[in-house]
C-alpha atoms as a PDB file:
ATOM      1  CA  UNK A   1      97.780 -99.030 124.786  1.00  0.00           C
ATOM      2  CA  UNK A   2      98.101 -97.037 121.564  1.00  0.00           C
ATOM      3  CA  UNK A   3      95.049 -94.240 121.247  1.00  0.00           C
ATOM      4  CA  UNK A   4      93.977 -92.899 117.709  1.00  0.00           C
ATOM      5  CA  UNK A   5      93.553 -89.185 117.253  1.00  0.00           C
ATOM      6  CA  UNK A   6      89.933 -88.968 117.992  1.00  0.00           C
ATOM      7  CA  UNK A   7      90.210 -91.193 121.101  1.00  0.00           C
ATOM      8  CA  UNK A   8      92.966 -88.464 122.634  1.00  0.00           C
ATOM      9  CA  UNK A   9      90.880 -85.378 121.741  1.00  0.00           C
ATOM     10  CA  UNK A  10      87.844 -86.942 123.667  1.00  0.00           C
ATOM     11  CA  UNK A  11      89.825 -88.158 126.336  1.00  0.00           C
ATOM     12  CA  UNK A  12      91.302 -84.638 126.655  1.00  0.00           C
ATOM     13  CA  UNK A  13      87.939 -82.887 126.222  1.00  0.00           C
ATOM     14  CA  UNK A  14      86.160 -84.827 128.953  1.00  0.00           C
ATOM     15  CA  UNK A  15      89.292 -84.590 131.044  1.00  0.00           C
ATOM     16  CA  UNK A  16      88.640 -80.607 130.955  1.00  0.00           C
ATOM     17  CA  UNK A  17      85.107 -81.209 131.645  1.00  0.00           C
ATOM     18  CA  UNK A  18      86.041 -82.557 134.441  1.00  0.00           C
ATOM     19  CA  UNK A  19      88.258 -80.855 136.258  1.00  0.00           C
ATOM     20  CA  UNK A  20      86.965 -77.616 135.263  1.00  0.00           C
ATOM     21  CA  UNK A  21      88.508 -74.497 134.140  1.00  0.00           C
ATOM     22  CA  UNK A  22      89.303 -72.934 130.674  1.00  0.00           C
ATOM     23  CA  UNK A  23      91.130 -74.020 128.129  1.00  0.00           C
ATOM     24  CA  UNK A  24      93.831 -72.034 129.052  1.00  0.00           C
ATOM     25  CA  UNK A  25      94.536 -73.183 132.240  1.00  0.00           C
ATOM     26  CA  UNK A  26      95.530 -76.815 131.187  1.00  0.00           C
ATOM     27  CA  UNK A  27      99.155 -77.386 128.990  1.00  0.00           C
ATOM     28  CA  UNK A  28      98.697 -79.815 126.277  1.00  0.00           C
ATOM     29  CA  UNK A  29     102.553 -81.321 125.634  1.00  0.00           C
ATOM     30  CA  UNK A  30     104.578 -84.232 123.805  1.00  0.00           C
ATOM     31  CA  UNK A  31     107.331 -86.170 124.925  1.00  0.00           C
ATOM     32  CA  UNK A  32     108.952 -89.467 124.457  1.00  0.00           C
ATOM     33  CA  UNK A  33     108.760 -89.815 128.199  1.00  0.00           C
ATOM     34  CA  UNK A  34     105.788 -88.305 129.519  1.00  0.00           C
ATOM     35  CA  UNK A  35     106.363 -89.358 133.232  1.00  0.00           C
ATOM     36  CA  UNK A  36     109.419 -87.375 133.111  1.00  0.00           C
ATOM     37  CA  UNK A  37     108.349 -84.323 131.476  1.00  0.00           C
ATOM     38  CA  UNK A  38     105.172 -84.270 134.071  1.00  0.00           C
ATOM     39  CA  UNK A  39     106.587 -84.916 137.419  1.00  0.00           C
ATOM     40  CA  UNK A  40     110.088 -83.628 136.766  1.00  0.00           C
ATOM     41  CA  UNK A  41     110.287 -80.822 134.145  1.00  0.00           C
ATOM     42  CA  UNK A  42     106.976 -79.540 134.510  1.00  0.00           C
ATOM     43  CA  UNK A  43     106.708 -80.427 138.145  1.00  0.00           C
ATOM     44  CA  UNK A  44     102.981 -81.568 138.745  1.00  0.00           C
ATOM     45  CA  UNK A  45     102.251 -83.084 141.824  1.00  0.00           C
ATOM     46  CA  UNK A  46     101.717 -86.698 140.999  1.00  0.00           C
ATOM     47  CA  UNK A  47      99.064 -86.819 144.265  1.00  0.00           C
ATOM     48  CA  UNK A  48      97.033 -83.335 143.912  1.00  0.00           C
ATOM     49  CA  UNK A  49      97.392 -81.905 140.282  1.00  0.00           C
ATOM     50  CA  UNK A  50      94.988 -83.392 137.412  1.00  0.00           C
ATOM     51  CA  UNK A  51      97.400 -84.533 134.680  1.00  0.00           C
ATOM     52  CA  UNK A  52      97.085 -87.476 132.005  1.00  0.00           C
ATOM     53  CA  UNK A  53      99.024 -88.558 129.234  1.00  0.00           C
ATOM     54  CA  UNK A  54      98.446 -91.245 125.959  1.00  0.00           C
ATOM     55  CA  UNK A  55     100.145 -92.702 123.468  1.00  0.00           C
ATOM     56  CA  UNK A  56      99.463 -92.407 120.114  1.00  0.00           C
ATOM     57  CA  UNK A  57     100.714 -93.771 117.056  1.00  0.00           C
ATOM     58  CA  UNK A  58     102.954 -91.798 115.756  1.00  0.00           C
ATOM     59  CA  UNK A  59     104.759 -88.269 116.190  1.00  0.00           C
ATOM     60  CA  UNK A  60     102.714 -86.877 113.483  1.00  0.00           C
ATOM     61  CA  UNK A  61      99.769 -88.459 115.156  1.00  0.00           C
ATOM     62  CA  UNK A  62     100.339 -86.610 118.811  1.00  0.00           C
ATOM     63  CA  UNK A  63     101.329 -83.281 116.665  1.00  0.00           C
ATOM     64  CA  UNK A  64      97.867 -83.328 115.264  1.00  0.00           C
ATOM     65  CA  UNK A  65      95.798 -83.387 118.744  1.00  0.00           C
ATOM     66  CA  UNK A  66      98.672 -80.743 120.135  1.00  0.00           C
ATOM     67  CA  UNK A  67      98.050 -78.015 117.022  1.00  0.00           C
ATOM     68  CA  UNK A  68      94.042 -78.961 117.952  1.00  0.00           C
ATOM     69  CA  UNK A  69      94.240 -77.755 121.478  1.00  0.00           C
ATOM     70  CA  UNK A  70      96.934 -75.574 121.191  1.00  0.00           C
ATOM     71  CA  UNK A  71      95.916 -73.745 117.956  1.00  0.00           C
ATOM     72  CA  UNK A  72      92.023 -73.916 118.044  1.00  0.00           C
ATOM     73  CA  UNK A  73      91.051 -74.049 122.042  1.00  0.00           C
ATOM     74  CA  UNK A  74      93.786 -72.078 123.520  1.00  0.00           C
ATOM     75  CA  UNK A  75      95.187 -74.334 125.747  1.00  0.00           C
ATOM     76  CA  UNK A  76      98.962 -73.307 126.743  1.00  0.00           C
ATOM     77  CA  UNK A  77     101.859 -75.704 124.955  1.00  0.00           C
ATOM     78  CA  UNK A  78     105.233 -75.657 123.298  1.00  0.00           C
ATOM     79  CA  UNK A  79     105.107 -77.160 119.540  1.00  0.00           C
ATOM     80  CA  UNK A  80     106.833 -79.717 119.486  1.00  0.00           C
ATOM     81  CA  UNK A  81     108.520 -79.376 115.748  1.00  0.00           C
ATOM     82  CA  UNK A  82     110.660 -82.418 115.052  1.00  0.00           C
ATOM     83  CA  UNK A  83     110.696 -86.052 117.281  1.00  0.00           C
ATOM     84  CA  UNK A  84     111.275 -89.500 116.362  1.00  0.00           C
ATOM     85  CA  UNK A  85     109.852 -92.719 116.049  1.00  0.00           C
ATOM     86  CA  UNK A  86     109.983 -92.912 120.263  1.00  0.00           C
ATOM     87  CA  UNK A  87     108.254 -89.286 120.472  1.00  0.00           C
ATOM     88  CA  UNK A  88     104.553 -90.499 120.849  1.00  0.00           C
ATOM     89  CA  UNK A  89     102.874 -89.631 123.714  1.00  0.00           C
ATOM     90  CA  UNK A  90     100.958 -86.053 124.632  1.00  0.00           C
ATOM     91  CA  UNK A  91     100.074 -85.344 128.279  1.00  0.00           C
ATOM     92  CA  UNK A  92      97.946 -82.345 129.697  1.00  0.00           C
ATOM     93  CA  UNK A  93      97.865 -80.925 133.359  1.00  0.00           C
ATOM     94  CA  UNK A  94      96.014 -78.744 134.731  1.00  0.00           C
ATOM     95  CA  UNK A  95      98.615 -75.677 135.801  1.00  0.00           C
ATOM     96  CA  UNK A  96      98.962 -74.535 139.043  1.00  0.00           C
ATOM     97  CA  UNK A  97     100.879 -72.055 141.147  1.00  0.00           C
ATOM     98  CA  UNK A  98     103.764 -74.943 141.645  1.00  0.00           C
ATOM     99  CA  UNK A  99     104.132 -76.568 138.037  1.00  0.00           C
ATOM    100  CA  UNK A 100     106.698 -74.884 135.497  1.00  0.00           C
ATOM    101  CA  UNK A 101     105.243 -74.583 132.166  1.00  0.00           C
END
């Protein structure tokens, strides 16, 4: 299911809410393969860690809510400058002592 902008921001927000914790302690990122990036670059614990991702639209679309959380709450994140067509999904998880940012 494809989300708009608004709908991932909410999501997000009340995904924070929560779980608990400041803004700074999640890590808002985008990736064409968000299972991936999660469980083996970033390595969250599928079982214990809080972690969600969405699919938007478009890469400009998942760049938007990224700069929001990144830029204006805090959150921890690489930008994500350039992706294609395929690069359309943004995940957050909650960081822990185990996951790699």
């Amino acid at each position: 299911m494809v989300f708009s902008v608004q709908q991932i921001k909410y999501e997000f927000l009340a995904y924070i809410k929560e779980f608990g914790g400041d803004f700074e302690d999640y890590f808002v990122g985008i990736s064409s393969d968000p299972k991936k990036a999660l469980f083996e670059d970033h390595c969250v614990d599928k079982e214990k860690d809080p972690w969600l991702y969405k699919q938007a639209l478009t890469f400009s679309a998942v760049q938007t809510v990224q700069n929001y959380f990144l830029d204006r709450l805090g959150t921890d994140g690489l930008i994500v400058k350039m992706g294609d067509e395929n690069t359309d999904c943004i995940y957050i998880y909650k960081k822990s002592s185990e996951t790699n940012p």
